[in-house]
Protein backbone atom coordinates (compact mmCIF):
# COMPACT_ATOMS: atom_id res chain seq x y z
CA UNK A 1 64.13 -36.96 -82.10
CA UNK A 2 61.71 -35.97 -80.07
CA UNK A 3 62.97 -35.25 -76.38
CA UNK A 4 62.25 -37.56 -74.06
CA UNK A 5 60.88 -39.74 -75.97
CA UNK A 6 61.61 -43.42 -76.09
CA UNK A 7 63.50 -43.22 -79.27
CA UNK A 8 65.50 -40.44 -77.97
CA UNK A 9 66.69 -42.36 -74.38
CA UNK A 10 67.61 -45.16 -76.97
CA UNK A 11 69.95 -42.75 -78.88
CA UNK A 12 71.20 -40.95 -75.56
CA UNK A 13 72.27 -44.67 -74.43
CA UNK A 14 73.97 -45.30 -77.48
CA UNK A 15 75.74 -42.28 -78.14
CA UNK A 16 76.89 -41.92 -73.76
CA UNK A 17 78.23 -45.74 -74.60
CA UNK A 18 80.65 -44.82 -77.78
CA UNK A 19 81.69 -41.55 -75.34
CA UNK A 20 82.51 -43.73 -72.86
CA UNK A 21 84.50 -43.79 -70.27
CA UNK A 22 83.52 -40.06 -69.14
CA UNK A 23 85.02 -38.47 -66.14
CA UNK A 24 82.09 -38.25 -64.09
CA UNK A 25 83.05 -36.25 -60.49
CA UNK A 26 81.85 -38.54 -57.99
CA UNK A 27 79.17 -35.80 -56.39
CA UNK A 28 77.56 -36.33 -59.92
CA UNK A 29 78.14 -40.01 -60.32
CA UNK A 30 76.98 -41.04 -56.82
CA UNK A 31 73.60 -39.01 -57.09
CA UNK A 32 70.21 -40.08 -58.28
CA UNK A 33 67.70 -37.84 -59.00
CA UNK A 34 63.85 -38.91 -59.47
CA UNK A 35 61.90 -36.20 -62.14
CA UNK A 36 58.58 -35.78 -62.47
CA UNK A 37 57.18 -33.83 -65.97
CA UNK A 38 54.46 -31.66 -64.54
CA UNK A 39 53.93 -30.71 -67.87
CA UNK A 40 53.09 -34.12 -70.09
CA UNK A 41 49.57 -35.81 -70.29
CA UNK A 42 49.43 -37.88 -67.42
CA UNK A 43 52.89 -36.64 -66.06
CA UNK A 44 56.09 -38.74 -66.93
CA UNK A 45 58.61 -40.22 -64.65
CA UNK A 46 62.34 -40.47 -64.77
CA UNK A 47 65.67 -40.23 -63.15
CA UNK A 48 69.05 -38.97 -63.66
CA UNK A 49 71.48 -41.39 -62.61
CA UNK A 50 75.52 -40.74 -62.75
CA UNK A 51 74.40 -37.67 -65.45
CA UNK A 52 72.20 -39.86 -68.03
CA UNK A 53 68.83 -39.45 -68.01
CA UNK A 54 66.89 -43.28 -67.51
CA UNK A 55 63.47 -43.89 -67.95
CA UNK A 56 60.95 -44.38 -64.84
CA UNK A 57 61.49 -43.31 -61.42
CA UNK A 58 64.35 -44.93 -59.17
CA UNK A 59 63.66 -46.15 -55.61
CA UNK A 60 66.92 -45.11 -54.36
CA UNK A 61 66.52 -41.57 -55.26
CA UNK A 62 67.12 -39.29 -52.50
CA UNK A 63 65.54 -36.32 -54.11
CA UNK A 64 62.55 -35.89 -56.47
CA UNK A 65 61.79 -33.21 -58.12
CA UNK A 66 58.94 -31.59 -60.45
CA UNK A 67 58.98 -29.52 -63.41
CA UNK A 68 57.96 -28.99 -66.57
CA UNK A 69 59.96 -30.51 -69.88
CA UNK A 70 61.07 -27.26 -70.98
CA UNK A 71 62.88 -26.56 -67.86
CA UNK A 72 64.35 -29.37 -67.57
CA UNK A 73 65.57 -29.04 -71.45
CA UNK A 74 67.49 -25.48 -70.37
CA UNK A 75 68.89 -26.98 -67.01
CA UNK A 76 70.20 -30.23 -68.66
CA UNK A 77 71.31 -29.49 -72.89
CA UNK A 78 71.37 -26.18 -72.52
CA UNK A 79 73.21 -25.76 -68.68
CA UNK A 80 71.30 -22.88 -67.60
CA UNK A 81 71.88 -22.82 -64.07
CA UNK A 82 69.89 -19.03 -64.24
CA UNK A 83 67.08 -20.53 -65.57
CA UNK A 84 67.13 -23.19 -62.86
CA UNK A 85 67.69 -20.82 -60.42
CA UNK A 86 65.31 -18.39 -61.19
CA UNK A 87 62.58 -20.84 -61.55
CA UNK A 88 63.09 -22.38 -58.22
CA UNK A 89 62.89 -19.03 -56.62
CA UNK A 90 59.27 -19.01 -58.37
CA UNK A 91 58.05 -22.21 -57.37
CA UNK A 92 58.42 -23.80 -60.28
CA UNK A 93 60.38 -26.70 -59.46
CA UNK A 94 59.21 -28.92 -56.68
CA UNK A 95 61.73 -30.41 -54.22
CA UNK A 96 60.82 -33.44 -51.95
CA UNK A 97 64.06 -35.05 -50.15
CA UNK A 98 67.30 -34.11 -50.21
CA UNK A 99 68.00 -30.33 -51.25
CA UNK A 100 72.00 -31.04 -51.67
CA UNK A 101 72.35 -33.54 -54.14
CA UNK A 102 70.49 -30.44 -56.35
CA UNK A 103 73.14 -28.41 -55.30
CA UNK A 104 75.94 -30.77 -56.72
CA UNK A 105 74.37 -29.92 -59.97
CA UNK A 106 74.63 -26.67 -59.49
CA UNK A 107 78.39 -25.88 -60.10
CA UNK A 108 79.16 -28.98 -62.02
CA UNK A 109 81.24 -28.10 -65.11
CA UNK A 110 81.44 -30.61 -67.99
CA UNK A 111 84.75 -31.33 -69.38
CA UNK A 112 85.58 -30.77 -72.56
CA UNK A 113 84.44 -34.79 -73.73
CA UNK A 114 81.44 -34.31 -71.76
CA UNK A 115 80.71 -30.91 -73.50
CA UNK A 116 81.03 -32.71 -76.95
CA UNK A 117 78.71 -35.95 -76.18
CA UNK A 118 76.18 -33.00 -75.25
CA UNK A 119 76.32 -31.31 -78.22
CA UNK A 120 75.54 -34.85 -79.84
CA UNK A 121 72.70 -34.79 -77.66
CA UNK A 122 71.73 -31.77 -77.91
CA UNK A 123 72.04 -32.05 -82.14
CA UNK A 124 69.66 -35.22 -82.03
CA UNK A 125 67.08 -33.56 -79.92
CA UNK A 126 63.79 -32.17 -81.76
């Protein structure tokens, strides 16, 4: 499926749901984080609430941040915290609020359960 696409949050729902319940460190759980695709026509708005990705933006988001798709795809199925790293340091991602609750993301580790439900993801994603 193509990634990020409504089809594809569908599936992400569905397959988080059978996971479920997932150890989610409360750092994670408590955070939500508003995204905005720099890089599709017209832009397109989500969040990332409690680690699943939600359509739209979320008004109690205490961080937004901009990037392109492809980013996003490395920091979030493919954990690459260089990659997120690296482009920050560029200017690539744009931070407006809270710098922290980024952070949190930063040395999160997925359990074993966790790593599994993203390889589901990951396996769905075009």
């Amino acid at each position: 499926m193509q990634f990020l696409s409504t089809e594809w949050f569908t599936k992400v729902s569905e397959l988080r749901a059978a996971a479920a319940p997932l150890e989610i460190p409360s750092e994670i759980a408590d955070s939500i984080i508003n995204v905005t695709l720099t890089d599709l026509d017209g832009g397109k708005n989500i969040h990332i609430a409690a680690g699943e990705f939600v359509e739209e933006h979320n008004e109690k988001a205490e961080v937004t941040i901009g990037l392109t798709s492809g980013l996003l795809r490395k920091l979030f199925l493919e954990l690459d915290t260089a990659a997120g790293m690296a482009a920050f340091m560029a200017g690539e991602i744009k931070v407006d609020g809270d710098l922290s609750k980024l952070m949190a993301l930063q040395s999160y580790q997925p359990d074993e359960k966790q790593k599994a439900l993203l390889d589901q993801i990951v396996a769905i994603t075009e």
